[in-house]
N, C-alpha and C. Protein backbone atom coordinates (compact mmCIF):
# COMPACT_ATOMS: atom_id res chain seq x y z
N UNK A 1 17.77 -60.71 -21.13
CA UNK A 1 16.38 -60.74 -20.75
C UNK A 1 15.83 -62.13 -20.94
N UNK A 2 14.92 -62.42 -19.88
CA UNK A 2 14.76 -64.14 -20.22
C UNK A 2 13.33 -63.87 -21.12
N UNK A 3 13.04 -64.73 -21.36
CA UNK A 3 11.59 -65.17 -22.73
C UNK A 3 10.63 -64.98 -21.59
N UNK A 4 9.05 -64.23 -21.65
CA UNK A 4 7.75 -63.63 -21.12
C UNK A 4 7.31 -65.03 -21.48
N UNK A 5 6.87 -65.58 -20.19
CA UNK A 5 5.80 -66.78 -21.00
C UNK A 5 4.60 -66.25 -21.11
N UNK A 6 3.30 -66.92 -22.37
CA UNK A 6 2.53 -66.55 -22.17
C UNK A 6 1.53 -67.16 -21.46
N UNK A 7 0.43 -66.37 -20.87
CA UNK A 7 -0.65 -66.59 -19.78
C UNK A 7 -0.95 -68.05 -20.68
N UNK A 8 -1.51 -68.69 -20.09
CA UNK A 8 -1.86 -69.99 -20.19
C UNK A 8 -3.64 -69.73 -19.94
N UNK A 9 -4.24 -69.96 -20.84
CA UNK A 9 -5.99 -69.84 -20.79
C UNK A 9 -6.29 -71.18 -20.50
N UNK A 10 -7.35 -70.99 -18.97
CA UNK A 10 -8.00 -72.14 -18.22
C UNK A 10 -9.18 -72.75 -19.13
N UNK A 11 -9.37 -72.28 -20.81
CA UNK A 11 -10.20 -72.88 -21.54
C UNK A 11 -9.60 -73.67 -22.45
N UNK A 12 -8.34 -73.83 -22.57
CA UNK A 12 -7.42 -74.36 -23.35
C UNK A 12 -7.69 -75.66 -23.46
N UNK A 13 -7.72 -76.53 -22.40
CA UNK A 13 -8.04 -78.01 -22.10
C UNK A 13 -9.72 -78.12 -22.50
N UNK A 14 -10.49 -77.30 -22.78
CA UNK A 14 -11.78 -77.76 -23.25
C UNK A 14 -11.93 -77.27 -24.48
N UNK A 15 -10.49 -77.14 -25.67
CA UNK A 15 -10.79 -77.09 -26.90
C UNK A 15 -10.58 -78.74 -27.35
N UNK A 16 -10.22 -79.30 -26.66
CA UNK A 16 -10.04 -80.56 -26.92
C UNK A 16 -11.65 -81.50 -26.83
N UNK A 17 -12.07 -81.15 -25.62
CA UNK A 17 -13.55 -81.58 -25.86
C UNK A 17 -14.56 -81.96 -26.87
N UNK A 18 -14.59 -80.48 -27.50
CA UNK A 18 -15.08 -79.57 -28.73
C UNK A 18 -15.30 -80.87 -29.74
N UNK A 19 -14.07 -82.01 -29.85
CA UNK A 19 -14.38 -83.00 -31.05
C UNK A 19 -14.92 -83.98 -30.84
N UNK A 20 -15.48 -84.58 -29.63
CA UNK A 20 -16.76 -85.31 -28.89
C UNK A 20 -17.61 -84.95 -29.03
N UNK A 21 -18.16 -83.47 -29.15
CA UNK A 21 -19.72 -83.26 -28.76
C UNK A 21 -20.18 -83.76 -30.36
N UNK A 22 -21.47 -84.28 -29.68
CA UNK A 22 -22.69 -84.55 -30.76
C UNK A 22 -22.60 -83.36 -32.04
N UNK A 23 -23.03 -83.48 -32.98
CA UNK A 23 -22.90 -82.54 -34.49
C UNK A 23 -24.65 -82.44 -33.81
N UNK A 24 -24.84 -81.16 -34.04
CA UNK A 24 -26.04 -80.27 -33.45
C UNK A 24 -27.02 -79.96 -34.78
N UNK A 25 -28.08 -79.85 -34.49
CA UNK A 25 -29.01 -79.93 -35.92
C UNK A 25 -28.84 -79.12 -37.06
N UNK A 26 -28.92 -79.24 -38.13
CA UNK A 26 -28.91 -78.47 -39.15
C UNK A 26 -29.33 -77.14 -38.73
N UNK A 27 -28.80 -75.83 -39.08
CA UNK A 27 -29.62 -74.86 -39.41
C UNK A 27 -30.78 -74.40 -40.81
N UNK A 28 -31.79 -73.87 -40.71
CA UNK A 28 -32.28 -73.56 -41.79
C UNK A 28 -31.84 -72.30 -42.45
N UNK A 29 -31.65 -71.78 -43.64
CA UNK A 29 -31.15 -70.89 -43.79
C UNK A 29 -31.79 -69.50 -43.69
N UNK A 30 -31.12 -68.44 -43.47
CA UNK A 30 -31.97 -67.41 -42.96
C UNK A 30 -32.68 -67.16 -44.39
N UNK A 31 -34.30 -66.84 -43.93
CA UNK A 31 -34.95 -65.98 -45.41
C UNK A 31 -34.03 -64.78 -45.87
N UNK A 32 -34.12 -64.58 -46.98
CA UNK A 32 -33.40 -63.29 -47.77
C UNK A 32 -34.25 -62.35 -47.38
N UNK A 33 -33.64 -61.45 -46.78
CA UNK A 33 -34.46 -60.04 -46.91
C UNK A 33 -34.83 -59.49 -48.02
N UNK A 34 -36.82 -59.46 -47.59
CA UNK A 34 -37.39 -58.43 -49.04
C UNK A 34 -36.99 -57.01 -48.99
N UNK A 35 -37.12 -56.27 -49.96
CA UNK A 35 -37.20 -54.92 -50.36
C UNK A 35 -37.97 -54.47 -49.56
N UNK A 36 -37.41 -53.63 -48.84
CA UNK A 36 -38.04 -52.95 -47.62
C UNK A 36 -39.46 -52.01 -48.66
N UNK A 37 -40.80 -52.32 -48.16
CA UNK A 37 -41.72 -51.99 -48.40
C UNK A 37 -41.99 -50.40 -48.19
N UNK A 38 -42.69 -49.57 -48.92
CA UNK A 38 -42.90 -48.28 -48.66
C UNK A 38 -43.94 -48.12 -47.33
N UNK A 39 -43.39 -48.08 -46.35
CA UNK A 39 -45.23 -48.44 -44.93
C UNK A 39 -45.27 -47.36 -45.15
N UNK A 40 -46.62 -47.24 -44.56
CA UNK A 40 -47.41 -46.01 -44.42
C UNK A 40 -47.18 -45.74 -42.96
N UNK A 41 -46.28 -43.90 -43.11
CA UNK A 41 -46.26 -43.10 -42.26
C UNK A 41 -47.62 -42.88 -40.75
N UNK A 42 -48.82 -43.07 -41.44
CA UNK A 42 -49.58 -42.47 -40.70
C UNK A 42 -50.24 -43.84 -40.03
N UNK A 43 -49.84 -44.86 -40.00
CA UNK A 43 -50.29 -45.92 -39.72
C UNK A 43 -51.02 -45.89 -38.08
N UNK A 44 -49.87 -45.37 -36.57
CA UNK A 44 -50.66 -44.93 -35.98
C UNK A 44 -51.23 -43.73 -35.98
N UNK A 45 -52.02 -44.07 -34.39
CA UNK A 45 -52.46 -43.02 -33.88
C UNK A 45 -51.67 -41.23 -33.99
N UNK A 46 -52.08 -40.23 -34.42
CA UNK A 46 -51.01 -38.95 -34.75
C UNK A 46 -51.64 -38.67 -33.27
N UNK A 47 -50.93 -37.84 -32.65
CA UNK A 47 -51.28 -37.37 -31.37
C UNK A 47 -50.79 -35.44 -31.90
N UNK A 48 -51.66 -34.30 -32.01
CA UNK A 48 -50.98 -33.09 -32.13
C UNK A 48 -51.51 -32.09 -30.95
N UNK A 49 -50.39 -31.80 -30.68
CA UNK A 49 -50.80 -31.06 -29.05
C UNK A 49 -49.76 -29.73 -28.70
N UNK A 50 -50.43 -28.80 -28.11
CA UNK A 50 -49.82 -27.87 -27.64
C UNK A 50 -48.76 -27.69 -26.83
N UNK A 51 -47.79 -26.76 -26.77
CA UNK A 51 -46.86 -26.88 -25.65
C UNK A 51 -46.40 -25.86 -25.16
N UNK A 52 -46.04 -25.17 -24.34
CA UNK A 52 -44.99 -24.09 -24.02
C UNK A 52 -44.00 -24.38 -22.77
N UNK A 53 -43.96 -25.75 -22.04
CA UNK A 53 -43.30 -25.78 -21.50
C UNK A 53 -41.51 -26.12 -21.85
N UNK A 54 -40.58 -25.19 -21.35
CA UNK A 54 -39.28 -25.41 -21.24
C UNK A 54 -38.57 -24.61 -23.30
N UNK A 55 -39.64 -23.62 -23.17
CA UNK A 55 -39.63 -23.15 -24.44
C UNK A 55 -39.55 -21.58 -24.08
N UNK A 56 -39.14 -21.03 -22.87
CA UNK A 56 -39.53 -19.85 -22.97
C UNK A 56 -40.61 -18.90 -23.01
N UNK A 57 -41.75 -19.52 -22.79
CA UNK A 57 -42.84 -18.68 -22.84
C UNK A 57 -43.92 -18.98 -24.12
N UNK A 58 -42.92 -19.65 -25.33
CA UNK A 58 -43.60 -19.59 -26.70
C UNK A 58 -43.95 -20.55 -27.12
N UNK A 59 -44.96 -20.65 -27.36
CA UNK A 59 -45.93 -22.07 -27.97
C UNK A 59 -45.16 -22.59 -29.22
N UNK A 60 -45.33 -23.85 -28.82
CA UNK A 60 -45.01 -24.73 -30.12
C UNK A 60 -46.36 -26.18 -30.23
N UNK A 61 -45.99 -26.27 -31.63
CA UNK A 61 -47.00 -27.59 -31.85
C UNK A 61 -46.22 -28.77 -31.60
N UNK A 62 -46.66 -29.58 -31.01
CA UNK A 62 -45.56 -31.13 -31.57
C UNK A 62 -46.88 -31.91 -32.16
N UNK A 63 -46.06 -33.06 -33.03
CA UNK A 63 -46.49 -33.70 -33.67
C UNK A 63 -46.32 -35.25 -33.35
N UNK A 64 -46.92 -36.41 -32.59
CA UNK A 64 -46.18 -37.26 -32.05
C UNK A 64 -47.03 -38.65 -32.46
N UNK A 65 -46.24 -39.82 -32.85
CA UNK A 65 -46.86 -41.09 -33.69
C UNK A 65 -46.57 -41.15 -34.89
N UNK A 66 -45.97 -40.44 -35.65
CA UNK A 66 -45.63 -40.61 -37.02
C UNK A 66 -44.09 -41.65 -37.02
N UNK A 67 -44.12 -42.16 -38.08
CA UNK A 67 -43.07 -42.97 -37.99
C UNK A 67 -41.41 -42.47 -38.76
N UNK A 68 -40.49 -43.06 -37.72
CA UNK A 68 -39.53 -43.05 -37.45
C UNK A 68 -38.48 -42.44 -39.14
N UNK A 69 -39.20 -43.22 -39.92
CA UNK A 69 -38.54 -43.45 -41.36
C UNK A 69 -39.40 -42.30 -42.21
N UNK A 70 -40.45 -41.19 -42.04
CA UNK A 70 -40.31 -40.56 -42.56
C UNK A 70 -40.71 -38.82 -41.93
N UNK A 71 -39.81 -39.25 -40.71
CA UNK A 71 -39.82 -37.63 -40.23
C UNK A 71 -39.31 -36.63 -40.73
N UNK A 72 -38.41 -36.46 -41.41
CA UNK A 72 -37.94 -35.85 -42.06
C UNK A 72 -38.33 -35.17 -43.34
N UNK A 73 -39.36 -35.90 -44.16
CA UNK A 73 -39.65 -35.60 -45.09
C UNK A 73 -40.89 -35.09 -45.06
N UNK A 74 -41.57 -35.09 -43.93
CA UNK A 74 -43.06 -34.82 -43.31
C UNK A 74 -42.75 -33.45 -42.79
N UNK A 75 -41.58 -33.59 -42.09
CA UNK A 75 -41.13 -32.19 -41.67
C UNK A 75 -41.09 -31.02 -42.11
N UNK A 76 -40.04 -31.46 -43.30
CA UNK A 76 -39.98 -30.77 -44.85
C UNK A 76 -40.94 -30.43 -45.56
N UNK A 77 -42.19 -30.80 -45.72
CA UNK A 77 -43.21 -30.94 -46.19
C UNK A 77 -43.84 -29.70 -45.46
N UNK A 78 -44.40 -30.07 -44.35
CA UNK A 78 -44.98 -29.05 -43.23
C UNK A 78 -44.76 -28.00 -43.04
N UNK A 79 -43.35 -27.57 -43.00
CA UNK A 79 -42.17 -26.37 -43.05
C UNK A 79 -43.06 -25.18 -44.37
N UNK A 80 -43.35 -26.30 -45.39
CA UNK A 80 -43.08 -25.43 -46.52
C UNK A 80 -45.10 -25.20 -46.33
N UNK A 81 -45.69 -26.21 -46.02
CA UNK A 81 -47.19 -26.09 -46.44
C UNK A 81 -47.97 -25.12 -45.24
N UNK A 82 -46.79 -24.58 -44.31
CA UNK A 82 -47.57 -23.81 -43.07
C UNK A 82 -46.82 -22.77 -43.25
N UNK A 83 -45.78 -22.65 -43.76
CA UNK A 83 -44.35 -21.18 -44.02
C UNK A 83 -44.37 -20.62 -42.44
N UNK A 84 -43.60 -22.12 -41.56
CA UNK A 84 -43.32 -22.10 -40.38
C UNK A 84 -42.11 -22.67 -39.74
N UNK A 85 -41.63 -22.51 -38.94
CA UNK A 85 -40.62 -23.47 -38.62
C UNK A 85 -40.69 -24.47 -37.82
N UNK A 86 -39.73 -25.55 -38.44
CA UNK A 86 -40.02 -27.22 -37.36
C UNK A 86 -39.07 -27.53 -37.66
N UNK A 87 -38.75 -28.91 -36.69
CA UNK A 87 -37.52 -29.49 -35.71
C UNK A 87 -38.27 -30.55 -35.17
N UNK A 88 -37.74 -31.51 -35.88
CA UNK A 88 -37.51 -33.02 -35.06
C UNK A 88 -36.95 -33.01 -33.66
N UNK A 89 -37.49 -33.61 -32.65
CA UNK A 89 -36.74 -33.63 -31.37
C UNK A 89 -37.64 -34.90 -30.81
N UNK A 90 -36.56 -35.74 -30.42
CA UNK A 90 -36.72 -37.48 -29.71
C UNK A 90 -38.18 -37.19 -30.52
N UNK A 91 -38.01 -37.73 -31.44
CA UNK A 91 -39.09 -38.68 -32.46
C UNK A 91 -40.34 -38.07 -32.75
N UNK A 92 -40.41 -36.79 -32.56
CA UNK A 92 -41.95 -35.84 -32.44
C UNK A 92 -41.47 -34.46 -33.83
N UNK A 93 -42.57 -34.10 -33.80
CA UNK A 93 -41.97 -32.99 -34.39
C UNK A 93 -42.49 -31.81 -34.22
N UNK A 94 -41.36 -30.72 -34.41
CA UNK A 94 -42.32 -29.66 -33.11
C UNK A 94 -41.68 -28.31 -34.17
N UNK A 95 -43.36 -28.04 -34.14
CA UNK A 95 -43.83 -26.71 -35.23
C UNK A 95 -43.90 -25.70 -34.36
N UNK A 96 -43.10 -24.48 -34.42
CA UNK A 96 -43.11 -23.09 -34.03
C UNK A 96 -44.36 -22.53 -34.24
N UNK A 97 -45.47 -22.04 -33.15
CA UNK A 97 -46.67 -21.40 -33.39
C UNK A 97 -47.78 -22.52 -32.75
N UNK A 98 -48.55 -21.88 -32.41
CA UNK A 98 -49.97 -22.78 -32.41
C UNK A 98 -50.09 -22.71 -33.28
N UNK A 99 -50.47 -24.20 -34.45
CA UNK A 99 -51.27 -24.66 -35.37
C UNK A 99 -51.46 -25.88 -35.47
N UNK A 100 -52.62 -26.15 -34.49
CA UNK A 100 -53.08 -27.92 -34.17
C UNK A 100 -54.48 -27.64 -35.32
N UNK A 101 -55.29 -26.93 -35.68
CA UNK A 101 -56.14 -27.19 -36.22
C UNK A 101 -55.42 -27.54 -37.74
N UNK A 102 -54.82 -26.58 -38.06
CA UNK A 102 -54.46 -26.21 -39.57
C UNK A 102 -53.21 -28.24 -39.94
N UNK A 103 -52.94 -28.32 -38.55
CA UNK A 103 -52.15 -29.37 -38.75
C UNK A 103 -52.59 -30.51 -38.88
N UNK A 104 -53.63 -30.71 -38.53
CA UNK A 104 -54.90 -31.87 -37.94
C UNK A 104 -55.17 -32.14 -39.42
N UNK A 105 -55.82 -30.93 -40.01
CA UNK A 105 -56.09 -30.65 -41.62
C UNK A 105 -55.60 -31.17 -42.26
N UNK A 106 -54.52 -30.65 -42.49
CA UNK A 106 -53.60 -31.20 -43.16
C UNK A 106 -52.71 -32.97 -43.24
N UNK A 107 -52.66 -33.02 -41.83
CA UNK A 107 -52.32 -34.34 -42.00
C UNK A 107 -53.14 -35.27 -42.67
N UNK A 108 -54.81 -34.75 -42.31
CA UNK A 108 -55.44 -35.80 -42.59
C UNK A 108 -56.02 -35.87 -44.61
N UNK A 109 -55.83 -34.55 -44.90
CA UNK A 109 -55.38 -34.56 -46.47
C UNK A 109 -54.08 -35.57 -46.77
N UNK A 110 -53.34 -35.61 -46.44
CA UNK A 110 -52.16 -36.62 -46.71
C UNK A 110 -52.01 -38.26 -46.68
N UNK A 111 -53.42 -38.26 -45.52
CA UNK A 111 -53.90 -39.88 -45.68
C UNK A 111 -53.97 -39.84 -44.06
N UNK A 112 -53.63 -39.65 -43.18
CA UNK A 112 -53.48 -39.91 -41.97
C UNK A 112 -55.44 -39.97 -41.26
N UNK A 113 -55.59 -41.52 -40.57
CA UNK A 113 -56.51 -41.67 -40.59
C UNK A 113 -57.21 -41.58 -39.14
N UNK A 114 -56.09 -41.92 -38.24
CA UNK A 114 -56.14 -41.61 -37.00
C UNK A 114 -55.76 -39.88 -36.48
N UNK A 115 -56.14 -38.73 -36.50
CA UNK A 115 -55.56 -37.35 -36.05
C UNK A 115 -55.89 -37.01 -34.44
N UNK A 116 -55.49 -36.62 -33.50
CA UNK A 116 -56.12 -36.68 -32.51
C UNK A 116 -55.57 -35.03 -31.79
N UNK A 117 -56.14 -34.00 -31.21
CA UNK A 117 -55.44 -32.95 -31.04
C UNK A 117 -55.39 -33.05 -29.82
N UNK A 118 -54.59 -32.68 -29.20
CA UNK A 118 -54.44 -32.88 -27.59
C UNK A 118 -54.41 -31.50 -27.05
N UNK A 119 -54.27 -31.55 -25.85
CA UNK A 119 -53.95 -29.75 -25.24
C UNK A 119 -52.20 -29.24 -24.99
């Protein structure tokens, strides 16, 4: 069997270049990342609005504007302070039952300063 040469790269001849070019400005060094701060959840606008479409017939609440980093625990929270069921879905959160008033309430006991109920 004779020896496979290998492919020959058409960038090969411009590693030689590479020790001509000008030395390019200092970088500054990146800041250290702070301790990610506790933000406040309710910072925007809450949008809470009714739904029954693509649900079968049965109303649900969603919950939409709360932030990303503490849906889960808002969820959890809600679950237990309405003795209802909810589910995160693409970034909203969506309470089994009409309860935009009782939710409105409530959020805004928790700090949320913007509440807005939609249809």
């Amino acid at each position: 069997m004779a020896d496979p040469k290998k492919p020959s790269s058409p960038f090969s001849s411009l590693a030689s270049l590479r020790d001509a070019l000008p030395a390019g400005p200092e970088r500054a060094p990146a800041p250290a990342p702070s301790a990610p701060a506790a933000k406040d959840p309710f910072a925007a606008k809450i949008v809470v609005a009714k739904s029954r479409k693509g649900r079968g017939g049965k109303t649900v609440t969603t919950i939409a504007g709360i932030a990303e980093h503490a849906l889960e625990a808002i969820t959890k929270e809600l679950k237990h302070a309405l003795g209802t069921g909810a589910t995160i879905e693409d970034g909203e959160i969506v309470v089994q039952g009409e309860h935009g008033p009782r939710i409105k309430q409530w959020l805004e006991q928790r700090g949320a300063k913007r509440v807005v109920l939609g249809s």
